[in-house]
Structure formats: C-alpha cells, structure tokens
Protein backbone atom coordinates (compact mmCIF):
# COMPACT_ATOMS: atom_id res chain seq x y z
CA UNK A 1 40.12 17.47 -13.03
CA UNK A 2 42.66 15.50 -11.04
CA UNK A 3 42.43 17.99 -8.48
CA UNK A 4 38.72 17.74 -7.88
CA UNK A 5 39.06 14.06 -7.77
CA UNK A 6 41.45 14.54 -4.91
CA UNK A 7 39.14 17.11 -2.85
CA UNK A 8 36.49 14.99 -3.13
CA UNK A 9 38.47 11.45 -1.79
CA UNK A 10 40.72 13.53 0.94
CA UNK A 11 37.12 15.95 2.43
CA UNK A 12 35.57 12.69 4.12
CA UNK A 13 38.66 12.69 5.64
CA UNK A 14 39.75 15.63 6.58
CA UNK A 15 35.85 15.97 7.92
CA UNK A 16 36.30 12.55 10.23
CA UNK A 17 39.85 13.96 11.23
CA UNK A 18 38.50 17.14 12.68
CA UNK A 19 35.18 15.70 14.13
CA UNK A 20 32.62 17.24 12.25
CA UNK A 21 29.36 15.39 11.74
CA UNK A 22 26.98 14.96 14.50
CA UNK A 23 27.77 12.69 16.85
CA UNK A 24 24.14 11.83 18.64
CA UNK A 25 23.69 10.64 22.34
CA UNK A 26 21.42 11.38 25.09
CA UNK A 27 21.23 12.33 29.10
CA UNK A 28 18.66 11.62 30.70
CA UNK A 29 17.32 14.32 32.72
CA UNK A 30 14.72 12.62 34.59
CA UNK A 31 15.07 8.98 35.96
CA UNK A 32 11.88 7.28 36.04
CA UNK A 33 11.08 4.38 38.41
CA UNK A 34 11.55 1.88 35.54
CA UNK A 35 14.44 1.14 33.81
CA UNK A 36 14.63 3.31 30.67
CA UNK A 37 17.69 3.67 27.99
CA UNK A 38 17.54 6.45 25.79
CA UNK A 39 20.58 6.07 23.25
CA UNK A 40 21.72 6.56 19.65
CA UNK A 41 20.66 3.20 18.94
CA UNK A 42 18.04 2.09 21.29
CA UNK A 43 15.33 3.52 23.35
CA UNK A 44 13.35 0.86 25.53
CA UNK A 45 10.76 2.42 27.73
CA UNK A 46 7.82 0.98 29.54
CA UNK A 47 3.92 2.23 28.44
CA UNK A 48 2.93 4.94 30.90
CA UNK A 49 6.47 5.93 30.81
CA UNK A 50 7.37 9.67 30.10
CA UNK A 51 11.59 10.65 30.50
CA UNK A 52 12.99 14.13 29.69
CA UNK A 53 16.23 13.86 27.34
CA UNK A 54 19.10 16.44 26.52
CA UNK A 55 20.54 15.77 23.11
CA UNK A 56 24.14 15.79 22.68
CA UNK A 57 26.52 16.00 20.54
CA UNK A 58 29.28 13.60 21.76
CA UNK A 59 29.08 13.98 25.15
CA UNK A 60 28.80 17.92 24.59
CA UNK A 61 25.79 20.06 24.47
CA UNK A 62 24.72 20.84 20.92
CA UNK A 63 25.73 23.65 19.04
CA UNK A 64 23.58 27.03 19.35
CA UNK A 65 21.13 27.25 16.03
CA UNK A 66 21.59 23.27 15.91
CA UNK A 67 18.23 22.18 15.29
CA UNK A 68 17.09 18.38 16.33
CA UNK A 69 13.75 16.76 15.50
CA UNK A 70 12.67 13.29 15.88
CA UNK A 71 9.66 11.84 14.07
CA UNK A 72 8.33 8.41 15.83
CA UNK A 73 7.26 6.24 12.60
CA UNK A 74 4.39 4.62 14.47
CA UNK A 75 3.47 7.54 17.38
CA UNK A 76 0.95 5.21 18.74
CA UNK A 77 3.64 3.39 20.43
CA UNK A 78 5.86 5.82 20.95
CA UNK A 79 5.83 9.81 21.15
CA UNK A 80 9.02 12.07 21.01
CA UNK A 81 7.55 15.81 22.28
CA UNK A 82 9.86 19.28 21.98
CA UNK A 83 10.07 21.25 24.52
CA UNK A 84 10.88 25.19 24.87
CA UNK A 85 14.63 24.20 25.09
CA UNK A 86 15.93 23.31 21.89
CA UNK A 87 17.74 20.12 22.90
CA UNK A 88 15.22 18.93 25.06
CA UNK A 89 12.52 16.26 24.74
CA UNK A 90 10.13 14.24 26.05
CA UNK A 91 9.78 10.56 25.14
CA UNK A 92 6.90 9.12 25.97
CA UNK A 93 6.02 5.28 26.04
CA UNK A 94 2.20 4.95 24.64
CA UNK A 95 1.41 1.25 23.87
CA UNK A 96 3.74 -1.58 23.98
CA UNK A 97 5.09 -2.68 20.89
CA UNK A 98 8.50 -1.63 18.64
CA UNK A 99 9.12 1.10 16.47
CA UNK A 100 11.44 3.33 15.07
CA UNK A 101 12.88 7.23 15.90
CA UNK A 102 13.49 9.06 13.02
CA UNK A 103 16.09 11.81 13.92
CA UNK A 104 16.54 15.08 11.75
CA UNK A 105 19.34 17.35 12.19
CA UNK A 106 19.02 20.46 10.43
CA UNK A 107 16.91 19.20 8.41
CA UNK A 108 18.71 16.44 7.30
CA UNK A 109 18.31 12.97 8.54
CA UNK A 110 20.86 11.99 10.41
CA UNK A 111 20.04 8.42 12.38
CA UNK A 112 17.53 5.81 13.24
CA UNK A 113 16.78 4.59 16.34
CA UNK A 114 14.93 1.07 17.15
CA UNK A 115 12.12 1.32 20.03
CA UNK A 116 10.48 -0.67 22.28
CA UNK A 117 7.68 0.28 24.57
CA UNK A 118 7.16 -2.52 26.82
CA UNK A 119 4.02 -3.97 28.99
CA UNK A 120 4.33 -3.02 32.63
C-alpha cells in the first residue's frame, strides 16, 4: 500500500521532470495586415480576419498521431477550421465580441483560450 502511495505522489513528478504533457503554442503561418496574436492564452483577431496557425508543442512540431481540435464556444464570433495538415488551422474572426477556444488533445481537453474578435 505504501508503495502505491509513493507512485502515485513521485509520477507528477517524474512526468514534469521529463517534459511530458503538452505544452501548447502557436506560429503563425500567415501574417495578416492587422495585428493578430494567436497564443496559449489569448487570441485577438479583427472581424474579417482569417490567419493560418501551426500548433506546437513547445516550440516543436507536434508529435506524429497527435491529434488537436479546438471547439470555439460561441462560433459566431469566432471559427477555428482544420485543415488537411494535422497541426494546421484556420482561425477566423466572424463578429466582434469575446469568446472562448476550447482545445482537445487526444481527446482530452487540454486548455482554454480567451478570444476577442474586434471591430475594424
């Protein structure tokens, strides 16, 4: 029993230790003619807006057979689209107003991001 008890305080720390997780972050791959940030904890894009994003993990690419989604709570403000390239996506800025980015990661949820589409 005592040995269980041990596993399960020393594996969240043998986990942070050796990196697992998922460490989310973006690139931009497009740079549209407004000022857009795309991050773990923020996306602020203008209406009209559309920017292509590469998800990361860290600053790396993503692991082959990693699969990312993102579900926009309200998508009438804000629309995340896949693309043929598992990593890649397409946010798009709809309406103005705030929202939030759900983001899966195999399955799982793994972060929530605050968004703002603003007026141009």
């Amino acid at each position: 029993m005592n040995r269980t008890i041990f596993a399960a305080a020393i594996l969240p720390l043998l986990c942070f230790a050796s990196g697992c997780g998922f460490d989310l972050g973006f690139r931009l791959n497009t740079q549209p003619p407004i000022t857009t940030v795309v991050t773990a904890n923020s996306i602020k894009i203008s209406e009209g807006i559309a920017v292509s994003v590469t998800v990361l993990d860290g600053g790396d690419p993503i692991e082959q057979g990693t699969l990312v989604s993102f579900t926009s709570v309200d998508p009438k403000i804000l629309k995340i689209q896949s693309t043929a390239e598992p990593a890649e996506f397409v946010v798009f800025g709809i309406m103005p107003g705030k929202t939030k980015v759900n983001v899966f990661v195999d399955g799982d949820i793994e972060n929530t991001i605050a968004a703002e589409v603003v007026a141009q």
